[in-house]
N, C-alpha and C. Protein backbone atom coordinates (compact mmCIF):
# COMPACT_ATOMS: atom_id res chain seq x y z
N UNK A 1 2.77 18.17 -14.65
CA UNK A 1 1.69 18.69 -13.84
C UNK A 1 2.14 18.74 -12.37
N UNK A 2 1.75 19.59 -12.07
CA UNK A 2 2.74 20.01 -10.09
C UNK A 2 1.71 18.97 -9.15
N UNK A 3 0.00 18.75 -9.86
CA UNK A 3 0.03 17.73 -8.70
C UNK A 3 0.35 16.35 -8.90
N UNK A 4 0.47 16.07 -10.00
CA UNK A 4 1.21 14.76 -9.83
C UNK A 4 2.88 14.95 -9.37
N UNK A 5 3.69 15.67 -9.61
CA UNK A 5 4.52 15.51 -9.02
C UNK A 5 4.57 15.40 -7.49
N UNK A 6 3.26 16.03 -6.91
CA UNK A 6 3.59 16.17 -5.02
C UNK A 6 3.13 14.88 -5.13
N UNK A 7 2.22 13.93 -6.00
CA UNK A 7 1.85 12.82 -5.73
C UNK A 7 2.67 12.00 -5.89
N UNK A 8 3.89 12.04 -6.70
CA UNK A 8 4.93 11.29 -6.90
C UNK A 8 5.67 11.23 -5.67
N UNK A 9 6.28 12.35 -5.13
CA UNK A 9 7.23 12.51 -4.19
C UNK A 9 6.30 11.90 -2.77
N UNK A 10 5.03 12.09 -2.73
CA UNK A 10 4.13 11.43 -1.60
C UNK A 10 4.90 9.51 -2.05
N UNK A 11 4.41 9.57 -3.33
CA UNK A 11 4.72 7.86 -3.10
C UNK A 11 6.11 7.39 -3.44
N UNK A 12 6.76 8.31 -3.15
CA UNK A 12 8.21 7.46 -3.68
C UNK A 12 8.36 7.55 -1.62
N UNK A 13 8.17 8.60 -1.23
CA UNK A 13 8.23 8.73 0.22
C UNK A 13 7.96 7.49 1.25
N UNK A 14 6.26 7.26 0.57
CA UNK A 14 5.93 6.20 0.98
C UNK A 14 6.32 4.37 0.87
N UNK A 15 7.26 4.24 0.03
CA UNK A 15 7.62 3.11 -0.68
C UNK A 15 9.22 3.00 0.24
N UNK A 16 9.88 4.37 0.19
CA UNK A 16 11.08 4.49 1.28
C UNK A 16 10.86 4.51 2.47
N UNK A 17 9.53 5.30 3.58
CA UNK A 17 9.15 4.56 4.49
C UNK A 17 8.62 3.13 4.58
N UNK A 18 8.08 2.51 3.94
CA UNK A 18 7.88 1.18 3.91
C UNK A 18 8.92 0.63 4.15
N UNK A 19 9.74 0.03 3.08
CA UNK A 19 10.96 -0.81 3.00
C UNK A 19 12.01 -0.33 3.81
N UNK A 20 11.64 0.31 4.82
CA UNK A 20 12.81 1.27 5.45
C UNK A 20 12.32 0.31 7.35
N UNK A 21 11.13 0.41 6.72
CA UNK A 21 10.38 -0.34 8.59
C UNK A 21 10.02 1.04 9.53
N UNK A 22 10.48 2.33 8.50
CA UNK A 22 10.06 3.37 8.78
C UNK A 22 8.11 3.42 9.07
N UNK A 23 7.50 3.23 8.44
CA UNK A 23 6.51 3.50 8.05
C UNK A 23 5.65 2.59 9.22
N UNK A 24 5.99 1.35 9.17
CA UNK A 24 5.32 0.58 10.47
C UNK A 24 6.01 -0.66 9.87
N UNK A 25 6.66 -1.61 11.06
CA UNK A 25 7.93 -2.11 11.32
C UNK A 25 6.69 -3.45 11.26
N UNK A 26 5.61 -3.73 11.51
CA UNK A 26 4.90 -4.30 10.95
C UNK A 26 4.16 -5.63 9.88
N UNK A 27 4.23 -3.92 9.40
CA UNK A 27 3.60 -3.70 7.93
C UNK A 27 4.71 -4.65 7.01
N UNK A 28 5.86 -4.08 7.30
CA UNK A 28 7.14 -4.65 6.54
C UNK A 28 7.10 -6.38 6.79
N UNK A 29 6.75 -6.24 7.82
CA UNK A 29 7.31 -7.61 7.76
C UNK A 29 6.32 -8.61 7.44
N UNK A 30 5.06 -8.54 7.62
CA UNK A 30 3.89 -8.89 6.79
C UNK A 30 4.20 -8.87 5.39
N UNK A 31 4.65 -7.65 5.26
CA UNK A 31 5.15 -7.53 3.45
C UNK A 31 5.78 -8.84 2.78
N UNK A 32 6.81 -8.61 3.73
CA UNK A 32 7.75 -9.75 3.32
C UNK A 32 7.76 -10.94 3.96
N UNK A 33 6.53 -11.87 4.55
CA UNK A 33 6.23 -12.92 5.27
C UNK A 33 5.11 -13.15 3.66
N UNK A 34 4.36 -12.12 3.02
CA UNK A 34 3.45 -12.73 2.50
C UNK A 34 3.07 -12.40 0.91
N UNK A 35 3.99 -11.53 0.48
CA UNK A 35 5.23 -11.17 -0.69
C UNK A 35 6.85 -10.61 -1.16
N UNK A 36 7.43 -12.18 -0.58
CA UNK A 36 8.92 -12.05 -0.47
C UNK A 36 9.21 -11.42 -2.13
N UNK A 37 8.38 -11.98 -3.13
CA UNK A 37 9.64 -11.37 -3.63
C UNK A 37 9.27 -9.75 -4.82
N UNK A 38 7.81 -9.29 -4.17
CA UNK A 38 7.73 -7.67 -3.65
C UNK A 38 9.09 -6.83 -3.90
N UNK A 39 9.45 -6.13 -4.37
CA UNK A 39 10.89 -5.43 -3.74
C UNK A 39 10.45 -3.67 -4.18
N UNK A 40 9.32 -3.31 -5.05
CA UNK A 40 8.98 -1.82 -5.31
C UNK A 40 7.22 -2.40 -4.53
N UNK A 41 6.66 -1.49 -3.99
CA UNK A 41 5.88 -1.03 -3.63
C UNK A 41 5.25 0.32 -3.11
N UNK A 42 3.89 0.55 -3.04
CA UNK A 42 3.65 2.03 -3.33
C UNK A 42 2.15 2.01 -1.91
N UNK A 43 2.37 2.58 -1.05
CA UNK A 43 1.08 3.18 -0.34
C UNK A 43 0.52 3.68 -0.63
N UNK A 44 -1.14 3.14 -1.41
CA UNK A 44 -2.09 4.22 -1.69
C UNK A 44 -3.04 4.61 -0.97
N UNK A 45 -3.52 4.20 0.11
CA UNK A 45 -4.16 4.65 1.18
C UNK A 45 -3.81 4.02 2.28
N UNK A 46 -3.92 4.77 3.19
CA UNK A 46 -4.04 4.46 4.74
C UNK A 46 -5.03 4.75 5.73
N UNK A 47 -5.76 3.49 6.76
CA UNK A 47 -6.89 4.05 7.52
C UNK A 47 -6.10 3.95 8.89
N UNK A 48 -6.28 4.50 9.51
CA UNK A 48 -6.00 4.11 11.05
C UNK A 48 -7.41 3.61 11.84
N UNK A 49 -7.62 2.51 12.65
CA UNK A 49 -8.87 1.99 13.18
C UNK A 49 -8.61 2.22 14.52
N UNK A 50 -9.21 1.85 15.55
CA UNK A 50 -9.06 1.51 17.18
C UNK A 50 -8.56 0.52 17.14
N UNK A 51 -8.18 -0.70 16.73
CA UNK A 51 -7.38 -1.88 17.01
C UNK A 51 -6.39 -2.50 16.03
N UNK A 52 -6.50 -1.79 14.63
CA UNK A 52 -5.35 -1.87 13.55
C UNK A 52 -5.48 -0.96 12.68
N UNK A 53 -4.38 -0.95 11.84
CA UNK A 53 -4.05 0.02 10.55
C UNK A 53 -4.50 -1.05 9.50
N UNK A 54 -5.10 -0.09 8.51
CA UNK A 54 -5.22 -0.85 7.57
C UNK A 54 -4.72 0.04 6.00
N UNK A 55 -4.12 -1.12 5.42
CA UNK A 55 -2.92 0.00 4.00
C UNK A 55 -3.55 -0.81 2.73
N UNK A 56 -3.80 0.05 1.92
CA UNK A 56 -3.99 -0.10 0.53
C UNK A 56 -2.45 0.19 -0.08
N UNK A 57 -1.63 -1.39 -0.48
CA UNK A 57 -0.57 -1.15 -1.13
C UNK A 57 -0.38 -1.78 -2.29
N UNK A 58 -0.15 -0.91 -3.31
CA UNK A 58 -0.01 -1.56 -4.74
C UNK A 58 1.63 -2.32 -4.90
N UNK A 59 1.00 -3.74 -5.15
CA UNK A 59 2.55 -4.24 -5.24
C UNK A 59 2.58 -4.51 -6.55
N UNK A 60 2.03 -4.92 -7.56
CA UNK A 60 2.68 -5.00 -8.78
C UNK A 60 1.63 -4.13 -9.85
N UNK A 61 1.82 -4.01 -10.80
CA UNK A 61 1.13 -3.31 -11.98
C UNK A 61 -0.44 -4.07 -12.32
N UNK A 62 -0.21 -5.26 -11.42
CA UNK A 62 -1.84 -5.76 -11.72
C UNK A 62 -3.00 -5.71 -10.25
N UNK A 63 -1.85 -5.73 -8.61
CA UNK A 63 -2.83 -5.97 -7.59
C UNK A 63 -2.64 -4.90 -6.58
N UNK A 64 -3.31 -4.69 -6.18
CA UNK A 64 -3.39 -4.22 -4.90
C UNK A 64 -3.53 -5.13 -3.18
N UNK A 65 -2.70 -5.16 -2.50
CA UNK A 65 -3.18 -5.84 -1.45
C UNK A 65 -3.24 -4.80 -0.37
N UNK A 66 -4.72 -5.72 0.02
CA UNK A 66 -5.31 -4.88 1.72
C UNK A 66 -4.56 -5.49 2.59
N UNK A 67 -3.85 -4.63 3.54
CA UNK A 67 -3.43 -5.57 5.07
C UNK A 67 -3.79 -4.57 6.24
N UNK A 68 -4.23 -5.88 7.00
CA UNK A 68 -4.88 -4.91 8.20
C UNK A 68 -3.63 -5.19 9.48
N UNK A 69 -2.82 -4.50 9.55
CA UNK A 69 -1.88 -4.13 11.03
C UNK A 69 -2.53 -4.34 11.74
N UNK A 70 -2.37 -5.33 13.16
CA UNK A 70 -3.15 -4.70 14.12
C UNK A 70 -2.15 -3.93 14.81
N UNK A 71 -2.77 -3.20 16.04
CA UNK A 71 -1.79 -2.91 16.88
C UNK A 71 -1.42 -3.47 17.75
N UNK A 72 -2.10 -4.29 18.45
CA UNK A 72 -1.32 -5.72 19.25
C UNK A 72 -1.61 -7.14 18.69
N UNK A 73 -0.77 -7.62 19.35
CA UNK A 73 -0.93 -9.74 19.07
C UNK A 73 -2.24 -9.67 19.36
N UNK A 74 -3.07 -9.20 20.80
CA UNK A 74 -4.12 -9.46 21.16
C UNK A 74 -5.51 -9.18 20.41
N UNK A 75 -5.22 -8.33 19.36
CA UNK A 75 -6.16 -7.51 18.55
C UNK A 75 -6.37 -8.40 17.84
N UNK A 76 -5.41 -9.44 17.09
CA UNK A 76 -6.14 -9.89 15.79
C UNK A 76 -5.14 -11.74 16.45
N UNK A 77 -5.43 -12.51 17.17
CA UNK A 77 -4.83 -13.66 17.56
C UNK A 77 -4.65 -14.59 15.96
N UNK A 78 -5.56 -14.26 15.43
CA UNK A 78 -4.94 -15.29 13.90
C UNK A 78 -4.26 -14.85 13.01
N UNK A 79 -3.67 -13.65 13.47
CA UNK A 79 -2.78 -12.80 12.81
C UNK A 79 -3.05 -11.54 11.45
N UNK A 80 -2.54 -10.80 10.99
CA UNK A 80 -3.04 -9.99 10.21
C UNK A 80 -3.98 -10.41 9.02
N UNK A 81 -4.58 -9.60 8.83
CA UNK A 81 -5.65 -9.91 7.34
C UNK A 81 -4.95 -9.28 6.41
N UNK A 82 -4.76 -10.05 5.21
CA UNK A 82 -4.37 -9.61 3.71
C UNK A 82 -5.16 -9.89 2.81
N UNK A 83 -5.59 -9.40 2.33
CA UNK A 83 -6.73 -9.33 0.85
C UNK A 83 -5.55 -8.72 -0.45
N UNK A 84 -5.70 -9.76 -1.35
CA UNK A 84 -5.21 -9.04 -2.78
C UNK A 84 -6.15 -8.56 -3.53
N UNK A 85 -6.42 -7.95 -3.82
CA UNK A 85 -7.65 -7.81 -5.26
C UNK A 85 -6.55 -6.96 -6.71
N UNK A 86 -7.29 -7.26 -8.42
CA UNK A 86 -6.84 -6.95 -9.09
C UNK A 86 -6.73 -4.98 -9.26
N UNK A 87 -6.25 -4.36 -9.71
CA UNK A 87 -6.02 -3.29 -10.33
C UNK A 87 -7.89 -2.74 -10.36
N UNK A 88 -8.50 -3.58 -11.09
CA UNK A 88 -9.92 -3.40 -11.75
C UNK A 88 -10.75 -3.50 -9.90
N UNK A 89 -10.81 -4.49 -9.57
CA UNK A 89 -11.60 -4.18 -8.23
C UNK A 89 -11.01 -3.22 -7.20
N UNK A 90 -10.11 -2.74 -6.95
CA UNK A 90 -9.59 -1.57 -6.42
C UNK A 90 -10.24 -0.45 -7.07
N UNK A 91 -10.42 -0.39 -8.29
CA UNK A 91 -10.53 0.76 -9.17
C UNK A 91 -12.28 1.18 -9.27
N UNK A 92 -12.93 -0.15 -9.28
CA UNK A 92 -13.98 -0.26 -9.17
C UNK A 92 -14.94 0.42 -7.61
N UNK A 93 -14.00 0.36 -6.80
CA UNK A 93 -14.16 1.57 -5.24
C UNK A 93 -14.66 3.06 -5.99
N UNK A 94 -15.34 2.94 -5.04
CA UNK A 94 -15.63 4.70 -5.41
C UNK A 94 -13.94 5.64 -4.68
N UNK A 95 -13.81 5.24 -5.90
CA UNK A 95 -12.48 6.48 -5.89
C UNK A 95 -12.69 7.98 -5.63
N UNK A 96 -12.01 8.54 -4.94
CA UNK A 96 -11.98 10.51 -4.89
C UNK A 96 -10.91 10.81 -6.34
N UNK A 97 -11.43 11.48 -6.75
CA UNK A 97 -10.19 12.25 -8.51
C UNK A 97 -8.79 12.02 -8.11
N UNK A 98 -8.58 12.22 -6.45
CA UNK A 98 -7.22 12.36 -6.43
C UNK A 98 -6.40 10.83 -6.04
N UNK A 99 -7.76 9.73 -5.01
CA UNK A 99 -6.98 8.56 -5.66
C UNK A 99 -6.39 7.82 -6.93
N UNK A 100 -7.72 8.04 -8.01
CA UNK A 100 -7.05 8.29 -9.00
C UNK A 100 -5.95 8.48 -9.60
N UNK A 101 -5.97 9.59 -9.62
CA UNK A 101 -4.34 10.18 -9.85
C UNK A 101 -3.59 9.37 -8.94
N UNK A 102 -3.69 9.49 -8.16
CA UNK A 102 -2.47 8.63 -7.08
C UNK A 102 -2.52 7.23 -7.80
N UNK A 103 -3.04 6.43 -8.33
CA UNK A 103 -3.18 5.16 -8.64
C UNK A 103 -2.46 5.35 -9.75
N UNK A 104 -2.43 5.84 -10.88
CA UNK A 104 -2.34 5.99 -12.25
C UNK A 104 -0.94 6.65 -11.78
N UNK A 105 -0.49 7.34 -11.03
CA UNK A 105 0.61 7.98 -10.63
C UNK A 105 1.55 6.56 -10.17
N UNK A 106 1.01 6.06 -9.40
CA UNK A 106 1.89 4.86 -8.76
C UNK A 106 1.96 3.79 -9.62
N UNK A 107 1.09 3.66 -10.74
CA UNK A 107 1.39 2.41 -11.71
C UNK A 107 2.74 2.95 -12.82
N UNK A 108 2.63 4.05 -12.90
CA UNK A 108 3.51 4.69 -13.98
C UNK A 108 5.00 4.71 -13.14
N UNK A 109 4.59 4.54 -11.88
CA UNK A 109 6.18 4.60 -11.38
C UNK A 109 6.80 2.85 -10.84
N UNK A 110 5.79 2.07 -10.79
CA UNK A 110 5.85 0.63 -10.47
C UNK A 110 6.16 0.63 -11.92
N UNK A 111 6.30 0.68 -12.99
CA UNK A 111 6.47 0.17 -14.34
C UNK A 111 7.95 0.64 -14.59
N UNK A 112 8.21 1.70 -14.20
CA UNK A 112 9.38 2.27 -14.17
C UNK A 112 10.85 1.51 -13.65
N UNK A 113 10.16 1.34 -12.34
CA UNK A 113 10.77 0.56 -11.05
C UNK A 113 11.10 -0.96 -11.81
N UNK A 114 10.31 -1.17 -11.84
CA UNK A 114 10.09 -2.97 -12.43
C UNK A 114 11.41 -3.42 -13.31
């Protein structure tokens, strides 16, 4: 199907900006301060706020973790927020068809990866 493939190439993109420090230099290191041993991961959403980013990233075939970037030390002094939730409470969001797909797209390629 051609849109899962642009959805594929979106998240393989996104998984090589990540681990690259491409994506937000951050983000990465939160990654790996608060799942070292993480090594495939997949961006399924991104918000941008007035004082941080916040990423929906699927790290294994069962969770999703929320982390909120800020953009300065001063924004968030106790340091970033990370929320894990399972597969099922992620899913349980009122999803758009195409997160969806993007989810079901990124588990099929985290299984792959694994």
């Amino acid at each position: 199907m051609i849109f899962d493939e642009e959805i594929k190439r979106e998240l393989l993109g996104s998984k090589e900006a990540l681990f690259s420090g491409e994506e937000n230099s951050a983000l990465l290191r939160i990654m790996q301060e608060k799942f070292p041993e993480v090594n495939v991961a997949f961006i399924l959403d991104w918000v941008p706020e007035q004082a941080e980013d916040i990423y929906w990233v699927l790290i294994d075939v069962g969770r999703v973790a929320i982390i909120e970037v800020p953009r300065s030390a001063k924004t968030m002094p106790g340091g970033p927020l990370v929320e894990v939730r399972s597969i099922e409470s992620y899913n349980d969001k009122k999803l758009s068809k195409r997160a969806r797909r993007k989810l079901k797209v990124a588990l099929d390629l985290i299984c792959l990866e694994v």
